[in-house]
Protein backbone atom coordinates (compact mmCIF):
# COMPACT_ATOMS: atom_id res chain seq x y z
CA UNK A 1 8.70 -30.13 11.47
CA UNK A 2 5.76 -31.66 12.83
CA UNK A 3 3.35 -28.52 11.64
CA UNK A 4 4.98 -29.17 8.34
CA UNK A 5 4.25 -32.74 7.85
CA UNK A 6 0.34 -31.84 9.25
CA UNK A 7 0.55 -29.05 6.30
CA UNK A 8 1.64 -31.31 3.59
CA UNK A 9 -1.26 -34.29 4.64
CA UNK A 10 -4.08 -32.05 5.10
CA UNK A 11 -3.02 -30.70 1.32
CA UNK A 12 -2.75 -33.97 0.10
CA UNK A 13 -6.05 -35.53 1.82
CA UNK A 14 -7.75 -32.38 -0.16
CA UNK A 15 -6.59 -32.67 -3.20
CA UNK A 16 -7.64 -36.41 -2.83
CA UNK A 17 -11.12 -35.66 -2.05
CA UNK A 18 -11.85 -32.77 -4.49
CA UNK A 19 -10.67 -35.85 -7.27
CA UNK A 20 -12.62 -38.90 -5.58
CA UNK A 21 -15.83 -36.60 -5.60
CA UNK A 22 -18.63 -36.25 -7.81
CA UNK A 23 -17.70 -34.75 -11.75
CA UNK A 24 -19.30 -31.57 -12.50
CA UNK A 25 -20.13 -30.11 -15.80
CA UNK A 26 -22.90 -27.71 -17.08
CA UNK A 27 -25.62 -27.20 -19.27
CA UNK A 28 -27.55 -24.13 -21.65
CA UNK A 29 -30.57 -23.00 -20.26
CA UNK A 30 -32.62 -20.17 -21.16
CA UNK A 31 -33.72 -18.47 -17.96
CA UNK A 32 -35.23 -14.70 -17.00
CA UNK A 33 -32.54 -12.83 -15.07
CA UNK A 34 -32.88 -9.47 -13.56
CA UNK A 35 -30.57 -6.95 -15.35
CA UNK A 36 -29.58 -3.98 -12.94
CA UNK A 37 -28.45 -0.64 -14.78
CA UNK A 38 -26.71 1.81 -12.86
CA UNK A 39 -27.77 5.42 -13.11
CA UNK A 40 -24.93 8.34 -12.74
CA UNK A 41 -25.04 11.56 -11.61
CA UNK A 42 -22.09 13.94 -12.88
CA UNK A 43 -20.59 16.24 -10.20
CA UNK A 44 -18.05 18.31 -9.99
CA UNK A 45 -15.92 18.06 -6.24
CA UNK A 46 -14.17 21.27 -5.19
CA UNK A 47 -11.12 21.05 -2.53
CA UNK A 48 -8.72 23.94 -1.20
CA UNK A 49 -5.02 23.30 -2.00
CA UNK A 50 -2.59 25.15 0.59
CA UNK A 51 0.97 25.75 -0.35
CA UNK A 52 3.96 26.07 2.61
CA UNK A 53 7.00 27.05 2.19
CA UNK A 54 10.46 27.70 4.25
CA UNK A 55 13.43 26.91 6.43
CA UNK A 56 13.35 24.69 8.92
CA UNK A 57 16.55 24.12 11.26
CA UNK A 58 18.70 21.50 12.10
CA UNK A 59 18.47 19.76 15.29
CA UNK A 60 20.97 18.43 18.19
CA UNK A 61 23.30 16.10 16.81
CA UNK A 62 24.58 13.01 18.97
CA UNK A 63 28.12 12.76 16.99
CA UNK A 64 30.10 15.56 15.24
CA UNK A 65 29.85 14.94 11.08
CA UNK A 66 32.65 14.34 9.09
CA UNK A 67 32.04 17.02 6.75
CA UNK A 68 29.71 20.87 7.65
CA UNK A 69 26.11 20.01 7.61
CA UNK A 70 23.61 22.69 6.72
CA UNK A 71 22.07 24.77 9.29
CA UNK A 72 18.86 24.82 7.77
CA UNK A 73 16.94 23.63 4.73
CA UNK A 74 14.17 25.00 2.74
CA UNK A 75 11.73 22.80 2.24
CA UNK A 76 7.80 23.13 0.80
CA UNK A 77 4.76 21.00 1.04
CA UNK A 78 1.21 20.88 -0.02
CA UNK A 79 -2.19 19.57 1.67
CA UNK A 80 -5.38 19.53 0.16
CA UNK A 81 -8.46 20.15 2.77
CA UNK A 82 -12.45 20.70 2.05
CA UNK A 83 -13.16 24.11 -0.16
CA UNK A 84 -15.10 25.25 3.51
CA UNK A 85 -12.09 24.41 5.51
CA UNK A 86 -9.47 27.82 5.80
CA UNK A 87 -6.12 27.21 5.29
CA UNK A 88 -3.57 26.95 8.44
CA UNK A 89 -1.16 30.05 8.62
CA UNK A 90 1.70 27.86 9.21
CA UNK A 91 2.33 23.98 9.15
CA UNK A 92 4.95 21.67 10.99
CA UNK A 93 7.44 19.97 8.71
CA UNK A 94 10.06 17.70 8.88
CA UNK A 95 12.98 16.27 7.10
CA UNK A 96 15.70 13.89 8.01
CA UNK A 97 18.86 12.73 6.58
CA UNK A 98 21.99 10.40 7.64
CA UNK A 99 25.82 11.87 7.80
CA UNK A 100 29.01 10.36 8.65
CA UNK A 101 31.31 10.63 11.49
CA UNK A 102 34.44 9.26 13.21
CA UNK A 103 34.89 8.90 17.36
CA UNK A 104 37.99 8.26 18.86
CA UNK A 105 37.99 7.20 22.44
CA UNK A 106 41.12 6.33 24.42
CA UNK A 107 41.42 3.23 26.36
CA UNK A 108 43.54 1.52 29.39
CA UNK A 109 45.13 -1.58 27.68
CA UNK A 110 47.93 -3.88 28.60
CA UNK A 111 51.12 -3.41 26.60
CA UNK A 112 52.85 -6.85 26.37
CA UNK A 113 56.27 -5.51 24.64
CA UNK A 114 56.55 -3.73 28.57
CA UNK A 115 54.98 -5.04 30.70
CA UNK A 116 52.79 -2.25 31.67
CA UNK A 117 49.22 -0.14 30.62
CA UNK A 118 49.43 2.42 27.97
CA UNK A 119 46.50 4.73 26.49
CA UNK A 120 45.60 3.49 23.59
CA UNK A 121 43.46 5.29 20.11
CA UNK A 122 40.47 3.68 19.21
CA UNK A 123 38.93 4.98 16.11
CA UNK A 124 35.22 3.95 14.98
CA UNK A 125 33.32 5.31 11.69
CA UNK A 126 29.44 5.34 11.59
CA UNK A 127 26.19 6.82 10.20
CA UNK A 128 23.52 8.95 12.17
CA UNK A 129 20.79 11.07 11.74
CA UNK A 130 20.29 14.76 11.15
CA UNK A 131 16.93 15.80 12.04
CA UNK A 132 15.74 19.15 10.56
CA UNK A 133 12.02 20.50 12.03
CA UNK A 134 10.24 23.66 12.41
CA UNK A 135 6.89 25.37 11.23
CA UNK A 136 6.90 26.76 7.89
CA UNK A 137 4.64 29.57 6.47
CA UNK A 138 1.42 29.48 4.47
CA UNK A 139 2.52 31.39 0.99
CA UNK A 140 -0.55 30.53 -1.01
CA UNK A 141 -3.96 28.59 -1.56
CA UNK A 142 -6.27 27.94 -4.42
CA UNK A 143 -9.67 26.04 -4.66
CA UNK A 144 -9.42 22.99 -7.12
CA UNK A 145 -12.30 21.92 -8.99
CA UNK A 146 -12.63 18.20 -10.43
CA UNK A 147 -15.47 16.55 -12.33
CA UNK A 148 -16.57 13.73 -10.67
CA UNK A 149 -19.35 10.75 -11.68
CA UNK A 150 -20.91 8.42 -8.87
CA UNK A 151 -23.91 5.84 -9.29
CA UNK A 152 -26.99 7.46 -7.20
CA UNK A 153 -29.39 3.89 -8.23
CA UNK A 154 -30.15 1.22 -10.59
CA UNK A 155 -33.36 0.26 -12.87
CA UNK A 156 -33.57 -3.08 -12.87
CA UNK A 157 -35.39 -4.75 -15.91
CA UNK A 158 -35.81 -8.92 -16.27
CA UNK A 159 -34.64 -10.44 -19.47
CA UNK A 160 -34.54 -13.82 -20.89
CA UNK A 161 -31.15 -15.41 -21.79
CA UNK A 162 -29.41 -18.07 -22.68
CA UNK A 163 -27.48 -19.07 -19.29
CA UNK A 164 -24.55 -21.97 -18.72
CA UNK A 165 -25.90 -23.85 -15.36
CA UNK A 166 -23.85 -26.16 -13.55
CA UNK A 167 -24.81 -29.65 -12.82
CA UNK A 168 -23.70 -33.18 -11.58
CA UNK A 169 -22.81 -35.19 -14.84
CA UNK A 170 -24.67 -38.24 -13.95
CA UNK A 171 -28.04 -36.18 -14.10
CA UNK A 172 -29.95 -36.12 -17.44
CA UNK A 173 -28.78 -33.36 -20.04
CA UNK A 174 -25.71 -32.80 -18.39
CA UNK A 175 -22.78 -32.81 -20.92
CA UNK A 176 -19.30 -32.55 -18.76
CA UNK A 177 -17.83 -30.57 -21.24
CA UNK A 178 -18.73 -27.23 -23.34
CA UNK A 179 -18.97 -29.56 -26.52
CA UNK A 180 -22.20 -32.09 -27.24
CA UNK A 181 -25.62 -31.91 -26.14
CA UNK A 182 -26.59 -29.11 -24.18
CA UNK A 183 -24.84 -26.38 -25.79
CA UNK A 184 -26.36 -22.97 -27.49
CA UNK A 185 -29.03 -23.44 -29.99
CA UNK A 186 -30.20 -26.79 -28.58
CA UNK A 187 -32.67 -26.13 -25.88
């Protein structure tokens, strides 16, 4: 509550002293500013794409499923590596997925109706995960090319325009506001 309240007054002191201080506004100028060009160079970027594909195999489960899960899954990925780099003859994968099941435990509980302990059925219904892993076999590669443009410099060159320079309003030839004297055409 308290860092709250400090919050709220250091916003409102702020606010308070960006309005109590000095107004700015701006004026034209004409002024020589340095104009930077950028060169490019065109190039074109080659990379090796490597293409894996097959079953991987479904792990230990920690509760029995509902329904028959799949024993394995085929499954195919891609990774893209330097053109110099070789390809990896085989790759790990991954892939997980949730099921359902039901667990029934028994339990000791007291049976008012006679006076005595009876075994009693409880039945619970959750999710869980199926994890399916295993390597997977490099089935093909190809080299992908793709033009590519990067700055390598600049040429810089100084021209003379007409810039908008911020000032205090109280100076001389200091407008406030993009209307009156000061503007474009008026040095």
């Amino acid at each position: 509550m308290l860092k709250k309240g400090l919050i709220a007054l250091s916003l409102l002191l702020t606010t308070f002293a960006i309005f109590a201080g000095p107004k700015y506004g701006f004026k034209w100028e004409y002024r020589d500013v340095v104009v930077k060009t950028p060169i490019y160079e065109n190039y074109v970027e080659k990379t090796r794409q490597c293409t894996y594909s097959g079953n991987i195999y479904l792990g230990h489960l920690q509760y029995q499923p509902d329904f028959p899960l799949l024993h394995y899954r085929n499954t195919q990925q891609s990774t893209i590596v330097a053109e110099t780099v070789a390809c990896p003859v085989q790759q790990y994968a991954s892939h997980s997925e949730t099921y359902w099941y039901t667990e029934t435990t028994q339990n000791l509980e007291w049976d008012s109706s006679c006076r005595c302990m009876k075994w009693k059925d409880n039945t619970r219904r959750g999710l869980a995960w199926a994890d399916y892993r295993g390597y997977i076999p490099l089935v093909s590669q190809k080299i992908l090319s793709e033009n590519k443009r990067r700055i390598i410099g600049y040429t810089e060159h100084t021209e003379r325009k007409l810039v908008r320079i911020p000032c205090n309003t109280p100076d001389r030839g200091c407008d406030g506001s993009p209307d009156g004297p000061g503007e474009p055409g008026q040095p």
